[in-house]
Protein backbone atom coordinates (compact mmCIF):
# COMPACT_ATOMS: atom_id res chain seq x y z
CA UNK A 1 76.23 76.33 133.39
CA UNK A 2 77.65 79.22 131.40
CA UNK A 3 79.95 78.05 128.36
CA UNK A 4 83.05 79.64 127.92
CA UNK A 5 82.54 81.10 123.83
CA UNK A 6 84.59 83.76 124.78
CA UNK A 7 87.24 80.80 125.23
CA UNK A 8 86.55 79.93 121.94
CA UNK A 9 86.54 82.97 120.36
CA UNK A 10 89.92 84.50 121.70
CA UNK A 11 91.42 81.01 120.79
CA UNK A 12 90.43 80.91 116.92
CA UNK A 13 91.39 84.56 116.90
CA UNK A 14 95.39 83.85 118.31
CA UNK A 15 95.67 81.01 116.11
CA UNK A 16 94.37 83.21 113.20
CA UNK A 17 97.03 86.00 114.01
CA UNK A 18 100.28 83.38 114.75
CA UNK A 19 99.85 82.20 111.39
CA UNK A 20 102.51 84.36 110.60
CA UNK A 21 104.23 88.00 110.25
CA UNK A 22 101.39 91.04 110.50
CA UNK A 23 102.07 94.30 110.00
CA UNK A 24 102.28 96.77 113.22
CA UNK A 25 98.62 97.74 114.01
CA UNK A 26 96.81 97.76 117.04
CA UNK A 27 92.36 97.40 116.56
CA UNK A 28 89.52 98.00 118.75
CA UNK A 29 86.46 95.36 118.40
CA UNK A 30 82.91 95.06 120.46
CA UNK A 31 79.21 94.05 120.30
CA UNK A 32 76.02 94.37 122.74
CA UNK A 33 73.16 91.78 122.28
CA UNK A 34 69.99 91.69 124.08
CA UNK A 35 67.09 89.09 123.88
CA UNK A 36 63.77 88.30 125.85
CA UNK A 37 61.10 85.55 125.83
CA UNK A 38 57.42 85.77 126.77
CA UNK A 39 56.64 81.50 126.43
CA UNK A 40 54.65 79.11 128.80
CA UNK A 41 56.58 75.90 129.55
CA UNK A 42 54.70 72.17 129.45
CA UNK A 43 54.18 72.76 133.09
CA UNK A 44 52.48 75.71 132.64
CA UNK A 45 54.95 78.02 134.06
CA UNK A 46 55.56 81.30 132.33
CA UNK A 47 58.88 82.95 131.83
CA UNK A 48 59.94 85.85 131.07
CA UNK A 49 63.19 87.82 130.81
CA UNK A 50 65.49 90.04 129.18
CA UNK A 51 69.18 88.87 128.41
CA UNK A 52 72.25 91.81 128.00
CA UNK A 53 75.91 91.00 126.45
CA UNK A 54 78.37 93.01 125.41
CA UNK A 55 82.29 92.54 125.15
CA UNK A 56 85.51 94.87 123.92
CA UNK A 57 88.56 94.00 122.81
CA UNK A 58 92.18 95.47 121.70
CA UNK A 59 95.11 93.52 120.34
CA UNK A 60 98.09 95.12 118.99
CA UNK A 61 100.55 93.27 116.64
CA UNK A 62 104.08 93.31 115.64
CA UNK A 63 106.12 91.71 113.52
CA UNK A 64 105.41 88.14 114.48
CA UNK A 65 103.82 88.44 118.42
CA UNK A 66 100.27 89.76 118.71
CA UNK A 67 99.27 90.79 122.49
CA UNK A 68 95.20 91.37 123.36
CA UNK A 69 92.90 92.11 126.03
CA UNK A 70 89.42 91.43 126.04
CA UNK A 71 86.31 91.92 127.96
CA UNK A 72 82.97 90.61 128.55
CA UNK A 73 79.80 91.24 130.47
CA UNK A 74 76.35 89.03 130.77
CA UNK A 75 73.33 89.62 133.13
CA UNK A 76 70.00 87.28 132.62
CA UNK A 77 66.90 88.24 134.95
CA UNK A 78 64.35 85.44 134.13
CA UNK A 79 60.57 85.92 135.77
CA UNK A 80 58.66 82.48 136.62
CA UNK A 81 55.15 82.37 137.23
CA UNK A 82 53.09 79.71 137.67
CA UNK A 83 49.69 78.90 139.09
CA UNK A 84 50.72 75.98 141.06
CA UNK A 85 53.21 77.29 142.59
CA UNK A 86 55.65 80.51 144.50
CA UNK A 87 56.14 83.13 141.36
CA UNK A 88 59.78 84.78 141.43
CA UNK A 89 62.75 85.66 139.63
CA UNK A 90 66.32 84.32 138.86
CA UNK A 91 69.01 86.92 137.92
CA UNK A 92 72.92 85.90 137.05
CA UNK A 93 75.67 88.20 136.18
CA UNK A 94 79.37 87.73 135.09
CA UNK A 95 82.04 89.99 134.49
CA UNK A 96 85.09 89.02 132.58
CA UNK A 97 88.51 89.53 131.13
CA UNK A 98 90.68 88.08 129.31
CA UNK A 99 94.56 88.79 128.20
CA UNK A 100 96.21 86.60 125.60
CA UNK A 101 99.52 86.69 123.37
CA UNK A 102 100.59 84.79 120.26
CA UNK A 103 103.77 84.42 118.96
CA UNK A 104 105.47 83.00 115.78
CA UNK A 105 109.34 83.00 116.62
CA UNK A 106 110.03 81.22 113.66
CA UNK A 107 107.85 81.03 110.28
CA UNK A 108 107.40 76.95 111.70
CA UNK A 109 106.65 77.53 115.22
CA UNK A 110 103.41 79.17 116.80
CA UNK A 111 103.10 79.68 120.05
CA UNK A 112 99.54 80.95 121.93
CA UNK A 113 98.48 81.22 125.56
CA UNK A 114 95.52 82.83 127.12
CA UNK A 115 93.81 83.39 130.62
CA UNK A 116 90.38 84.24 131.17
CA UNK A 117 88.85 85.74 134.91
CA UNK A 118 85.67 85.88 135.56
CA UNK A 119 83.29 87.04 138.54
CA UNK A 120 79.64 87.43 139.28
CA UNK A 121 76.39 86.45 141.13
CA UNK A 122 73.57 84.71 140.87
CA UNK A 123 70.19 85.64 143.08
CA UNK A 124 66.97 83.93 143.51
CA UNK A 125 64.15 85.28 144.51
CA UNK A 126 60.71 83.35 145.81
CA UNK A 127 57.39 85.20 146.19
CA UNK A 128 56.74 85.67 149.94
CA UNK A 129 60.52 84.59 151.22
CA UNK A 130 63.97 86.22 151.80
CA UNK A 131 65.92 86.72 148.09
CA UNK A 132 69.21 84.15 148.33
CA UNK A 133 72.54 85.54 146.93
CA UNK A 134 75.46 83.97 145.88
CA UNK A 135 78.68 84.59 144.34
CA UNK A 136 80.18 82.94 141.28
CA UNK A 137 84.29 82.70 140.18
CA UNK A 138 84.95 81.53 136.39
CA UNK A 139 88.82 80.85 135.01
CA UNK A 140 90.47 79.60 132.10
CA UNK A 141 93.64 79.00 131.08
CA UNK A 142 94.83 77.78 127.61
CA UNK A 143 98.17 77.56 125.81
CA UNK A 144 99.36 75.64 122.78
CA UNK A 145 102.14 75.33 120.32
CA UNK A 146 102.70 74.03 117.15
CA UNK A 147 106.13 73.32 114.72
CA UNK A 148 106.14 72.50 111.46
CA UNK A 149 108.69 69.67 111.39
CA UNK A 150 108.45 68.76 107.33
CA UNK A 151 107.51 70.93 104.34
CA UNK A 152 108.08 70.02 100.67
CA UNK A 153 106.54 70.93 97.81
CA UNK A 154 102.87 71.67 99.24
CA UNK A 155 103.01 69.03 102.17
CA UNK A 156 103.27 70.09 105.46
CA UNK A 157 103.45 67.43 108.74
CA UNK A 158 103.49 69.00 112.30
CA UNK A 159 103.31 68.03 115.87
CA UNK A 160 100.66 69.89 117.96
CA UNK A 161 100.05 70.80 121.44
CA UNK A 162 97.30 72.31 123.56
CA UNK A 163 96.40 72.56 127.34
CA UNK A 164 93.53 73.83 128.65
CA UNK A 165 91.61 73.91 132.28
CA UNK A 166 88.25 75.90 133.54
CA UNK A 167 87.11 76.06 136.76
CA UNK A 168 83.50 77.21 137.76
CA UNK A 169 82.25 77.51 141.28
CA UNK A 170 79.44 79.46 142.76
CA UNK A 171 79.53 79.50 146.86
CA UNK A 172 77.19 77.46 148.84
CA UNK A 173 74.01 79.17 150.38
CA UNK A 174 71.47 77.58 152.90
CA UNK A 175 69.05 77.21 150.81
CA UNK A 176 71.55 77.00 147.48
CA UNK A 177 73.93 74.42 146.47
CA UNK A 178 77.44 74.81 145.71
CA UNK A 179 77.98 74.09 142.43
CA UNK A 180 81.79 73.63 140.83
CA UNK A 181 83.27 72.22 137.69
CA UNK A 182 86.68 71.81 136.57
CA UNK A 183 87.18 70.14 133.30
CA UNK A 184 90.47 69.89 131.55
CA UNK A 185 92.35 68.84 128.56
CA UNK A 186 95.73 68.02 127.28
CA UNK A 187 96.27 67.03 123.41
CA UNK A 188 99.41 66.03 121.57
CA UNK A 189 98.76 65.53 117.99
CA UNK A 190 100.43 64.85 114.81
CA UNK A 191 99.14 66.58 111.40
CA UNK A 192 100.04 66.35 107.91
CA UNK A 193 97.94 68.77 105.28
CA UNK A 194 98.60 68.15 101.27
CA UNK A 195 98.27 71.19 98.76
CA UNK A 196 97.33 70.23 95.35
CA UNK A 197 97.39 73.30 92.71
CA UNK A 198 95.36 72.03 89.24
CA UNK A 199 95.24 75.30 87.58
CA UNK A 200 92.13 77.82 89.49
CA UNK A 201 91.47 74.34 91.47
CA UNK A 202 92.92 72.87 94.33
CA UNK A 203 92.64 69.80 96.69
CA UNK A 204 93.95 69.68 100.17
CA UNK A 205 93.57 66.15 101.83
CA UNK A 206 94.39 66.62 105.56
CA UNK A 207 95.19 63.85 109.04
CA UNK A 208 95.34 64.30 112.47
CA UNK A 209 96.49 61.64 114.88
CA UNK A 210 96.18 62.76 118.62
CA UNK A 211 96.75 61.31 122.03
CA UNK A 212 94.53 63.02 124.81
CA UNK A 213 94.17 63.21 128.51
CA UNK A 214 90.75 64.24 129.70
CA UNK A 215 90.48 65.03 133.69
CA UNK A 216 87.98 66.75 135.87
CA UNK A 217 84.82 65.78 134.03
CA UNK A 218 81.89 67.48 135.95
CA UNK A 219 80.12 64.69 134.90
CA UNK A 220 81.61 62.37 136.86
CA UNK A 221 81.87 63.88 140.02
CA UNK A 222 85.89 64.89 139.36
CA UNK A 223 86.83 61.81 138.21
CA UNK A 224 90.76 61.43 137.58
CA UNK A 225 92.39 61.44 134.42
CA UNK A 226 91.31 59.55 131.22
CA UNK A 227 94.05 58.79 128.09
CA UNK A 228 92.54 58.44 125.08
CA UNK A 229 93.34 58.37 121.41
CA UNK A 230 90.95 60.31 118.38
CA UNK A 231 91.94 60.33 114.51
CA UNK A 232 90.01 63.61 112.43
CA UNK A 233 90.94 63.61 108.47
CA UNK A 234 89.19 66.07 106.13
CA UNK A 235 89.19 66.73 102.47
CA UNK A 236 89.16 70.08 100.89
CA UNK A 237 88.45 71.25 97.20
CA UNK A 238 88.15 75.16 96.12
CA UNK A 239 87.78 76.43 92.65
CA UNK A 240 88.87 79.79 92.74
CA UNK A 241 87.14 81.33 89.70
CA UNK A 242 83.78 80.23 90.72
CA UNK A 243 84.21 80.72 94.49
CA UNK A 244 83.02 77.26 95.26
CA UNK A 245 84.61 75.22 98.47
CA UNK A 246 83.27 71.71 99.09
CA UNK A 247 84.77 70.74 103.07
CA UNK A 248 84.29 67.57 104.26
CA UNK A 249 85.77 67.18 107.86
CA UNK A 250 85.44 63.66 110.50
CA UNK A 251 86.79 63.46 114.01
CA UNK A 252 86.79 60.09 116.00
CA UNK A 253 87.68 58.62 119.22
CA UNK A 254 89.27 55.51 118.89
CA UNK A 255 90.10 54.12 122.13
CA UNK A 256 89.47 55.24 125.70
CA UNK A 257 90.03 54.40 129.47
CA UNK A 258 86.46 55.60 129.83
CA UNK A 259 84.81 52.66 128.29
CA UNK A 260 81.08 54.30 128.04
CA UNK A 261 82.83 57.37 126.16
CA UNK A 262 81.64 57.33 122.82
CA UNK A 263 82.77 60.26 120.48
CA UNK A 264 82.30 60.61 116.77
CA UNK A 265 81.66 63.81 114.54
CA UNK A 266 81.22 64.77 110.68
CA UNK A 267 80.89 67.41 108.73
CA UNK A 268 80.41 69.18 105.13
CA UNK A 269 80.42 72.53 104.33
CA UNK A 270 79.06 73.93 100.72
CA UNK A 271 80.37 77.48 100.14
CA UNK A 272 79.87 79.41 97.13
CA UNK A 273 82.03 82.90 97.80
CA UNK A 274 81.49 86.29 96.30
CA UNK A 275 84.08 87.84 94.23
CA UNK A 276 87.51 89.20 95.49
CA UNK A 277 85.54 92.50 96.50
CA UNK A 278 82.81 90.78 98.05
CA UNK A 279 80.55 92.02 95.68
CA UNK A 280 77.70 89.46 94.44
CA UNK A 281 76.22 86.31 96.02
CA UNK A 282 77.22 84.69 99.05
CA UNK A 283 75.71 81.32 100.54
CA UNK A 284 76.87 78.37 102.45
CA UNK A 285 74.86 75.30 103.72
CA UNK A 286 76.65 73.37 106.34
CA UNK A 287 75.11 69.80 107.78
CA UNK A 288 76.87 68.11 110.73
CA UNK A 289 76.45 64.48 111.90
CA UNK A 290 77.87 63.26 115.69
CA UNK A 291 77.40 61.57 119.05
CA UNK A 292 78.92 62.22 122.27
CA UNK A 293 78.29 60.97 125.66
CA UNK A 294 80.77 62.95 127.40
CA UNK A 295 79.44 66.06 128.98
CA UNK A 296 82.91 67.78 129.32
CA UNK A 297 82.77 67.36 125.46
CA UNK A 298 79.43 69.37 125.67
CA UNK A 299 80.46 72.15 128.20
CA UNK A 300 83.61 73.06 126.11
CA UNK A 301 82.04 73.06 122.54
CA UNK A 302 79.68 76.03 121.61
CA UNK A 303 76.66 73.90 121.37
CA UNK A 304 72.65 75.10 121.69
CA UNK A 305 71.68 71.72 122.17
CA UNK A 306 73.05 71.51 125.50
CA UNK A 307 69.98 70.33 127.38
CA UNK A 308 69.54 67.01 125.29
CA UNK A 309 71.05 64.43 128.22
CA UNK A 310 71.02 61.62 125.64
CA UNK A 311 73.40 60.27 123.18
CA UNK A 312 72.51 61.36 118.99
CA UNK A 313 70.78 58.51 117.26
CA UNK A 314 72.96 57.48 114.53
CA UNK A 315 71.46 57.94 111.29
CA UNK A 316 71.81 59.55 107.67
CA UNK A 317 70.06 62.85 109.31
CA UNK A 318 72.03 65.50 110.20
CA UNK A 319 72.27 66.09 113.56
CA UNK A 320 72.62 69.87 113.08
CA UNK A 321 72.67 72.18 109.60
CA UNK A 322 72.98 75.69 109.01
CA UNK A 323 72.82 77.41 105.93
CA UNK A 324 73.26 81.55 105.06
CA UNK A 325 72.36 83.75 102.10
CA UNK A 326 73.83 87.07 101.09
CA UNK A 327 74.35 89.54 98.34
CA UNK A 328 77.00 92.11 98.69
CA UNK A 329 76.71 95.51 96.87
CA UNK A 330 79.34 98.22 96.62
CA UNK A 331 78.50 101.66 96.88
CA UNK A 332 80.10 105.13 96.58
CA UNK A 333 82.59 104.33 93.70
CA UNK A 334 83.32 101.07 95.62
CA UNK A 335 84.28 102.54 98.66
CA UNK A 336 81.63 100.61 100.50
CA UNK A 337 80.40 97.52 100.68
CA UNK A 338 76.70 96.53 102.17
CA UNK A 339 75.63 93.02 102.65
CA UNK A 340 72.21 92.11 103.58
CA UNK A 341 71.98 88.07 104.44
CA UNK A 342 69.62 85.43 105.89
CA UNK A 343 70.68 82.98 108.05
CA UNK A 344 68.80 79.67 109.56
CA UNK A 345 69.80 76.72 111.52
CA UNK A 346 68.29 73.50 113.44
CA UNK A 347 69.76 71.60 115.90
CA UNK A 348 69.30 67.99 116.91
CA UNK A 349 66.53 68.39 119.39
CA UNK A 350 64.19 69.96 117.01
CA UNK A 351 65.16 73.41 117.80
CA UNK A 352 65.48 76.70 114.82
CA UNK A 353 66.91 79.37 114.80
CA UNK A 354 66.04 82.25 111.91
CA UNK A 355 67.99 85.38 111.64
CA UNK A 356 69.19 87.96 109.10
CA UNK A 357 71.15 91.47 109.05
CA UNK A 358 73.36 93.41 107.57
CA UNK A 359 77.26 93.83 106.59
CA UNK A 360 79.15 96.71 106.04
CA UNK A 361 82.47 97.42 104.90
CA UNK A 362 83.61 101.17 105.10
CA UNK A 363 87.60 101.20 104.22
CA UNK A 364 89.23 99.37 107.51
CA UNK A 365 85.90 99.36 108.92
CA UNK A 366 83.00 96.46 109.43
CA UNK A 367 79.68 96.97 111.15
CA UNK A 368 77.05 93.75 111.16
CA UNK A 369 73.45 94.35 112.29
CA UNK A 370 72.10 90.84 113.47
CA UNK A 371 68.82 89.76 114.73
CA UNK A 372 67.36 86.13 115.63
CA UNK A 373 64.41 84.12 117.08
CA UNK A 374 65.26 80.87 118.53
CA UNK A 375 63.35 78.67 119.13
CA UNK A 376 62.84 74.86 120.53
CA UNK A 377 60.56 72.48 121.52
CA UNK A 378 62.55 72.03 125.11
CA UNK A 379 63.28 75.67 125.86
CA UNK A 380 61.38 79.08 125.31
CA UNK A 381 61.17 80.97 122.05
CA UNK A 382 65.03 83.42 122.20
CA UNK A 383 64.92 86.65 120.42
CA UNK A 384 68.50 88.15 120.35
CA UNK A 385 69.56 91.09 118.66
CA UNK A 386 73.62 91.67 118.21
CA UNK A 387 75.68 94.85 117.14
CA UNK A 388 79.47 94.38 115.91
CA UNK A 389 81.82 96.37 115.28
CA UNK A 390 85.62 96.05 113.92
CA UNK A 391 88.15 98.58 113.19
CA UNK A 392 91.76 99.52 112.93
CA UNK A 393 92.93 102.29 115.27
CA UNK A 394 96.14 102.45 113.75
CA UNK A 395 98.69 100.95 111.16
């Protein structure tokens, strides 16, 4: 089942740009990746395959409303062969779009809604047999506000609200399943965020009560709707003349009408930043601790762990950690900056991922250069290779 990042992305980004008043601009943003395998499974089946992405986007801003539209486009083709069995090939494509808006009416209210609408296929193909064909339909729709209700002298409390529903369906064949998903989500939260100033230091204690209704799980075969309550905290400290941040975020659910759901996450992130020009050393290390036996939680969080069916074992090891190392240089008279970095990660099944690349920053411009190799112990060795690219087309 394809995961909707794109979601994701488009979110953080209208969130990001409601925050408040922006100058008029309008930018242009877009990447390509492509990755392939050449592994043999414990069953002795080998696969191999070649993976394209790409997506574009445009958002143009101003005063306080921003108003984007981006695009995306996947196609897999995955080659089986086994000696046991029919050799053939699986391909899936999907095309999509989506338009969103953000708007800050008032320096305490942000509003942000988004749609996403996707379409495809997905073909298999058996050695010796006729090819089966299918079509697949993918939407999302996602909207939230928040108001600041109380601010005074550095503390801020505000109520919260999201909605959001996807639906995936691919049409039944003969000889191929329908398959369709529809999980949803409606939050109302309350949040209150303290800002401590102690000269270049500061501390920033944060608490989030939320009521939740969870409906559609694919999981459970479209049950209906499930109230629950979670309570996240977190507790922030950033020195600003060393560029150190120490983030320590938690997230549980407290009660539920499911009573096998069983939700809990934690987090710290260790960030040391570069200076104000992004010249010098750059490096973060970020372990992550949680369970979760809801696979609606799974399907809507960007997660490569996705084919682990069982619940985390609780324990002092981190469930997931990533860590990144860069140096930033400035060339021509500081008109440039180029940042070479490492990355690596390893996620609860057993799985790594080891990258690097390269940054640069040319006036209102950024390029990054990425390449990885994934790989797992459930899944074959991913090599992906991404190209990104930001810039302003106007101000």
């Amino acid at each position: 089942m394809a995961k909707p990042a794109a979601h994701h992305a488009a979110q953080n980004k209208l969130m990001r740009a409601a925050q408040g008043p922006t100058a008029t601009r309008a930018s242009r943003c877009g990447d390509a990746a492509r990755c392939a395998a050449l592994p043999e499974t414990d069953s002795q089946m080998e696969l191999t395959g070649n993976a394209y992405s790409g997506w574009f986007g445009m958002d143009y801003a101003w005063r306080r409303a921003t108003l984007g539209l981006a695009g995306a486009f996947n196609q897999t083709r995955t080659a089986f062969r086994s000696a046991d069995a029919p050799n053939g090939n699986v391909t899936a494509q999907l095309g999509s779009f989506y338009p969103y808006l953000a708007i800050a009416p008032h320096e305490r209210v942000r509003i942000w809604a988004l749609a996403g609408f996707g379409w495809g296929m997905l073909e298999f193909e058996e050695q010796d047999a006729a090819g089966v064909q299918t079509d697949l339909t993918m939407q999302v729709y996602a909207g939230g506000i928040s108001t600041d209700i109380l601010r005074s002298r550095g503390f801020r409390l505000a109520v919260k609200s999201d909605v959001s529903q996807a639906s995936f369906r691919t049409q039944g064949q003969p000889d191929l399943p329908a398959v369709q998903a529809e999980p949803g989500r409606f939050r109302l939260a309350l949040e209150s965020q303290l800002n401590a100033n102690f000269g270049s230091a500061s501390l920033s204690p944060s608490l989030e009560a939320a009521m939740r209704v969870d409906y559609g799980d694919a999981a459970s075969g479209g049950r209906t709707a499930d109230l629950g309550m979670e309570i996240g905290g977190g507790l922030m400290y950033q020195h600003r003349k060393l560029g150190l941040t120490l983030d320590a975020q938690g997230r549980v659910l407290v009660v539920h009408q499911d009573s096998s759901a069983q939700e809990w996450g934690a987090s710290f992130l260790l960030r040391i930043a570069p200076d104000t020009l992004g010249r010098g050393m750059e490096a973060s290390l970020k372990p992550s601790w949680g369970r979760t036996q809801s696979e609606r939680e799974r399907l809507w969080r960007d997660d490569s762990n996705l084919g682990t069916s069982q619940p985390q074992e609780t324990s002092w090891q981190p469930d997931r950690i990533s860590a990144e190392l860069g140096y930033g240089v400035s060339l021509w008279n500081e008109r440039a900056l180029i940042t070479p970095f490492a990355t690596w990660s390893m996620g609860e099944s057993g799985g790594q991922t080891y990258g690097g690349g390269t940054r640069l920053k040319l006036g209102d411009m950024k390029l990054e250069l990425t390449g990885e190799q994934q790989t797992s112990p459930l899944a074959p060795t991913d090599h992906r290779f991404s190209l990104h690219l930001s810039m302003p087309l106007g101000k």
